[in-house]
N, C-alpha and C. Protein backbone atom coordinates (compact mmCIF):
# COMPACT_ATOMS: atom_id res chain seq x y z
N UNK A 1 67.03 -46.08 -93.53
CA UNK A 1 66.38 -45.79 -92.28
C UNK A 1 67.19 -46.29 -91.09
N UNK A 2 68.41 -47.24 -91.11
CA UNK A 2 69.12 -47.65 -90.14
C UNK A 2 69.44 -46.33 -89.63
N UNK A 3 70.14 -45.48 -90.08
CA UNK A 3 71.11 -44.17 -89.44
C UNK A 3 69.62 -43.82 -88.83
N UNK A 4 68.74 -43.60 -89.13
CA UNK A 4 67.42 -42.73 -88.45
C UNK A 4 67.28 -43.26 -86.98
N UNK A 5 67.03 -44.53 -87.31
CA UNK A 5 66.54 -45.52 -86.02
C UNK A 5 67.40 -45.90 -84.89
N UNK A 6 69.26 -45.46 -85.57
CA UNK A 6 69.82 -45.59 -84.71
C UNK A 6 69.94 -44.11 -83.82
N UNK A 7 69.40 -43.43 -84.70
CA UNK A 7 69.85 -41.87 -83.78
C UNK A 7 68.83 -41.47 -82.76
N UNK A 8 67.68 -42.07 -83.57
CA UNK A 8 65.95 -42.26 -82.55
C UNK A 8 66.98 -43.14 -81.25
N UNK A 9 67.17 -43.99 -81.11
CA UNK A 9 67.32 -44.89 -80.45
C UNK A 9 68.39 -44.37 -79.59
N UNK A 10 69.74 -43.15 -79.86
CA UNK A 10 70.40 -42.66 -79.15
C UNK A 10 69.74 -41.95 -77.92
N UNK A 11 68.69 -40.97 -79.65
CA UNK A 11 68.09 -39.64 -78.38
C UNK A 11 67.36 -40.26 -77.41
N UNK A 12 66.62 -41.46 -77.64
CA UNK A 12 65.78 -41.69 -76.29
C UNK A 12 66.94 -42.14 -75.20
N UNK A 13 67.88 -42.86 -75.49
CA UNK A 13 68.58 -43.62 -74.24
C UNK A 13 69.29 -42.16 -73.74
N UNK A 14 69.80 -41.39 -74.62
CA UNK A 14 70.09 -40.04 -73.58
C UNK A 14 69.08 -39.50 -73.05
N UNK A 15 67.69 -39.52 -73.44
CA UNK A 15 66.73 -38.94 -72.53
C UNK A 15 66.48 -39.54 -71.32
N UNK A 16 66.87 -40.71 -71.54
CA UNK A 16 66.31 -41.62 -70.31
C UNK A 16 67.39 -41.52 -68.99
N UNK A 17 68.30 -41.49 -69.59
CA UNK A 17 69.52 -40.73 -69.08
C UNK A 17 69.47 -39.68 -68.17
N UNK A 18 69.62 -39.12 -68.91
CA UNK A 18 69.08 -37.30 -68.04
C UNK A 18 67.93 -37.38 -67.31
N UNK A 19 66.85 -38.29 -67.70
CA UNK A 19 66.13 -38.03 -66.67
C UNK A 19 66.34 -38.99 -65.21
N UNK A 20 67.14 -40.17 -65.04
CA UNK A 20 67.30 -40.97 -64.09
C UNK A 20 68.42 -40.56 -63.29
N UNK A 21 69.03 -39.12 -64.13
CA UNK A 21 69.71 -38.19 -63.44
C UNK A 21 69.28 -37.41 -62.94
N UNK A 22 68.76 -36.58 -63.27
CA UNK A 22 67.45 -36.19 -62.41
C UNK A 22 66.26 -36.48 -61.36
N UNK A 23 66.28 -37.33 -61.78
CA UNK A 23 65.61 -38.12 -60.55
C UNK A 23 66.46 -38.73 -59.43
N UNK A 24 67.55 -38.73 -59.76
CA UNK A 24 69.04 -39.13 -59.02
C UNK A 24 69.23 -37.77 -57.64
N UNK A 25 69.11 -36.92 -58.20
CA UNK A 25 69.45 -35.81 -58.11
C UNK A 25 68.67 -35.27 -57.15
N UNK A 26 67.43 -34.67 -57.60
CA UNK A 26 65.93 -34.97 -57.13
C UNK A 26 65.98 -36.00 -55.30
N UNK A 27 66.00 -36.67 -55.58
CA UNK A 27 66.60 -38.14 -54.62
C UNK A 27 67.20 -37.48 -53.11
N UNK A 28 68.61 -37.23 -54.11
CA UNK A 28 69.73 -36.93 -53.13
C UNK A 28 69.31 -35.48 -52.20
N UNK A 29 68.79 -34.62 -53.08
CA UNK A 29 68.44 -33.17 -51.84
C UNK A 29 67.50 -33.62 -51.14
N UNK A 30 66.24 -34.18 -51.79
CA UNK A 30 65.64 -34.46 -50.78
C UNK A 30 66.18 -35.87 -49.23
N UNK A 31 66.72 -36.35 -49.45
CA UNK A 31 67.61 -37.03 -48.37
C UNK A 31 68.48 -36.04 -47.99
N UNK A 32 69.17 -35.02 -48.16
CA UNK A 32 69.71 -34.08 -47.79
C UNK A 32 68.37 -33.24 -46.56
N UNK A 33 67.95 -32.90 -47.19
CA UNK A 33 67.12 -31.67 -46.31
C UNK A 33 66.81 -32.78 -45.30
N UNK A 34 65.49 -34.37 -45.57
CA UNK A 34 65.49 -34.86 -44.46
C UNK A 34 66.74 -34.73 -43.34
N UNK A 35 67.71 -35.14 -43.67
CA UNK A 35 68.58 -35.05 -42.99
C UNK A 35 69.05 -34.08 -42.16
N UNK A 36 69.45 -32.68 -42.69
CA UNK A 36 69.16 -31.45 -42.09
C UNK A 36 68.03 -31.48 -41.04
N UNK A 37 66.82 -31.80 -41.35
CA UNK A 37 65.40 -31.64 -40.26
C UNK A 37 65.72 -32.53 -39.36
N UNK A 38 66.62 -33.54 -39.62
CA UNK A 38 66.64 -33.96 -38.68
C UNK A 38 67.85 -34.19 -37.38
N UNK A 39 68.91 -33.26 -38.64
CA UNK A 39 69.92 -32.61 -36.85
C UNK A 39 69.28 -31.97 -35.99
N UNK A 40 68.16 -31.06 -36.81
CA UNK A 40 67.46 -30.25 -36.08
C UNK A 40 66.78 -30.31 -34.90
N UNK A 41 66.10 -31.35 -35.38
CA UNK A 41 65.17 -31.72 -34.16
C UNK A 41 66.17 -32.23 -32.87
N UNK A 42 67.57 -32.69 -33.36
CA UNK A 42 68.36 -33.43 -32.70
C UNK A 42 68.93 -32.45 -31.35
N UNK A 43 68.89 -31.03 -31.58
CA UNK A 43 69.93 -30.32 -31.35
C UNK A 43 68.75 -29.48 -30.87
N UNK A 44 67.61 -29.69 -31.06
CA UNK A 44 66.96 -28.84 -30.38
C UNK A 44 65.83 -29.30 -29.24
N UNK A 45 66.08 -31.20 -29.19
CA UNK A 45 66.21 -32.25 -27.91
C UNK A 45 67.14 -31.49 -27.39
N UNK A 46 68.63 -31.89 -27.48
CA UNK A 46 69.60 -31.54 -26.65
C UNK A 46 69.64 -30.03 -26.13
N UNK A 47 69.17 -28.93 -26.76
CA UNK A 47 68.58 -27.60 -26.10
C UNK A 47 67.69 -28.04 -24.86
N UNK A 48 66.20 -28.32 -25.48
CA UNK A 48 65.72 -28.71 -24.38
C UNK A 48 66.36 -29.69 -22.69
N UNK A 49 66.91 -30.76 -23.34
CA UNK A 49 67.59 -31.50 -22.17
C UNK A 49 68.16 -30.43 -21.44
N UNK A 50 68.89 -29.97 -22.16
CA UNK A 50 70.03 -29.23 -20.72
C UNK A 50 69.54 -27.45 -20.63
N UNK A 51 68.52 -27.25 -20.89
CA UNK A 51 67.58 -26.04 -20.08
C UNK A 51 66.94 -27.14 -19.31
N UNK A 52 66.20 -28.02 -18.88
CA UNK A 52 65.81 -28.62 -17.81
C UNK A 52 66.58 -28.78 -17.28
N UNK A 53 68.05 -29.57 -17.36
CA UNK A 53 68.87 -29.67 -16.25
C UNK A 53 69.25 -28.71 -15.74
N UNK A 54 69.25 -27.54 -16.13
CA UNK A 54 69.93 -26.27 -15.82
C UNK A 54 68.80 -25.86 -14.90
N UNK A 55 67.81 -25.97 -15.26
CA UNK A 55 66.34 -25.73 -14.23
C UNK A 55 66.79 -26.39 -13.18
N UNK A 56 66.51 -27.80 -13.04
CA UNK A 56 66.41 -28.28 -11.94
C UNK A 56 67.93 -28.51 -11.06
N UNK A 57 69.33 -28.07 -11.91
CA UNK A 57 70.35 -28.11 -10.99
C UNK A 57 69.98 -26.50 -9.60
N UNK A 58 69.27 -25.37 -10.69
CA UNK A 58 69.15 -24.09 -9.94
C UNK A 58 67.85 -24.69 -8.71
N UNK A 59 67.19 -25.49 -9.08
CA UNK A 59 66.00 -25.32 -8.36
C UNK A 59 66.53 -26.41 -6.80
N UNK A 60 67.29 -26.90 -7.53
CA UNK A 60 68.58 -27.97 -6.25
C UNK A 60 69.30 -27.30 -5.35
N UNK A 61 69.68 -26.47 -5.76
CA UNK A 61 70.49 -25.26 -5.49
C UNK A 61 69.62 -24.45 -4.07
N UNK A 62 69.19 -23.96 -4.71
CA UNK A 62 67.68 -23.45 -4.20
C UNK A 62 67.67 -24.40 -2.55
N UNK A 63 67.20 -25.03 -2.78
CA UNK A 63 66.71 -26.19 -1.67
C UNK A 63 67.80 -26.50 -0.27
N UNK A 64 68.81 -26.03 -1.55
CA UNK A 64 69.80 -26.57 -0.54
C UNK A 64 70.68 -25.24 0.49
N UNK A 65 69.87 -24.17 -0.15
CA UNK A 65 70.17 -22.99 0.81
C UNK A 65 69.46 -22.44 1.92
């Protein structure tokens, strides 16, 4: 029963394996996408910022004619 118990004892540590790879994995896209959502939001502050400035340089503009 040694050879049995040692091969039991393989398949689980490769299961455990694969799955903490997976969960590794799992992990990493999701920190990926956060990440993505959050150039996003980054870049779509900086949209906003400079359509207001662009507003209020025209509306300066404006005033000053």
């Amino acid at each position: 029963m040694g050879f049995m118990e040692s091969a039991k004892d393989a398949a689980e540590a490769t299961g455990k394996k694969i799955g903490e790879a997976f969960d590794d994995t799992k992990e990493r896209v999701s920190d990926r996408v956060d990440e993505m959502q959050a150039d996003a939001e980054v870049r779509k502050a900086e949209a906003d910022r400079d359509a207001v400035h662009a507003k209020n340089e025209y509306k300066e503009n404006l005033r000053d004619d």
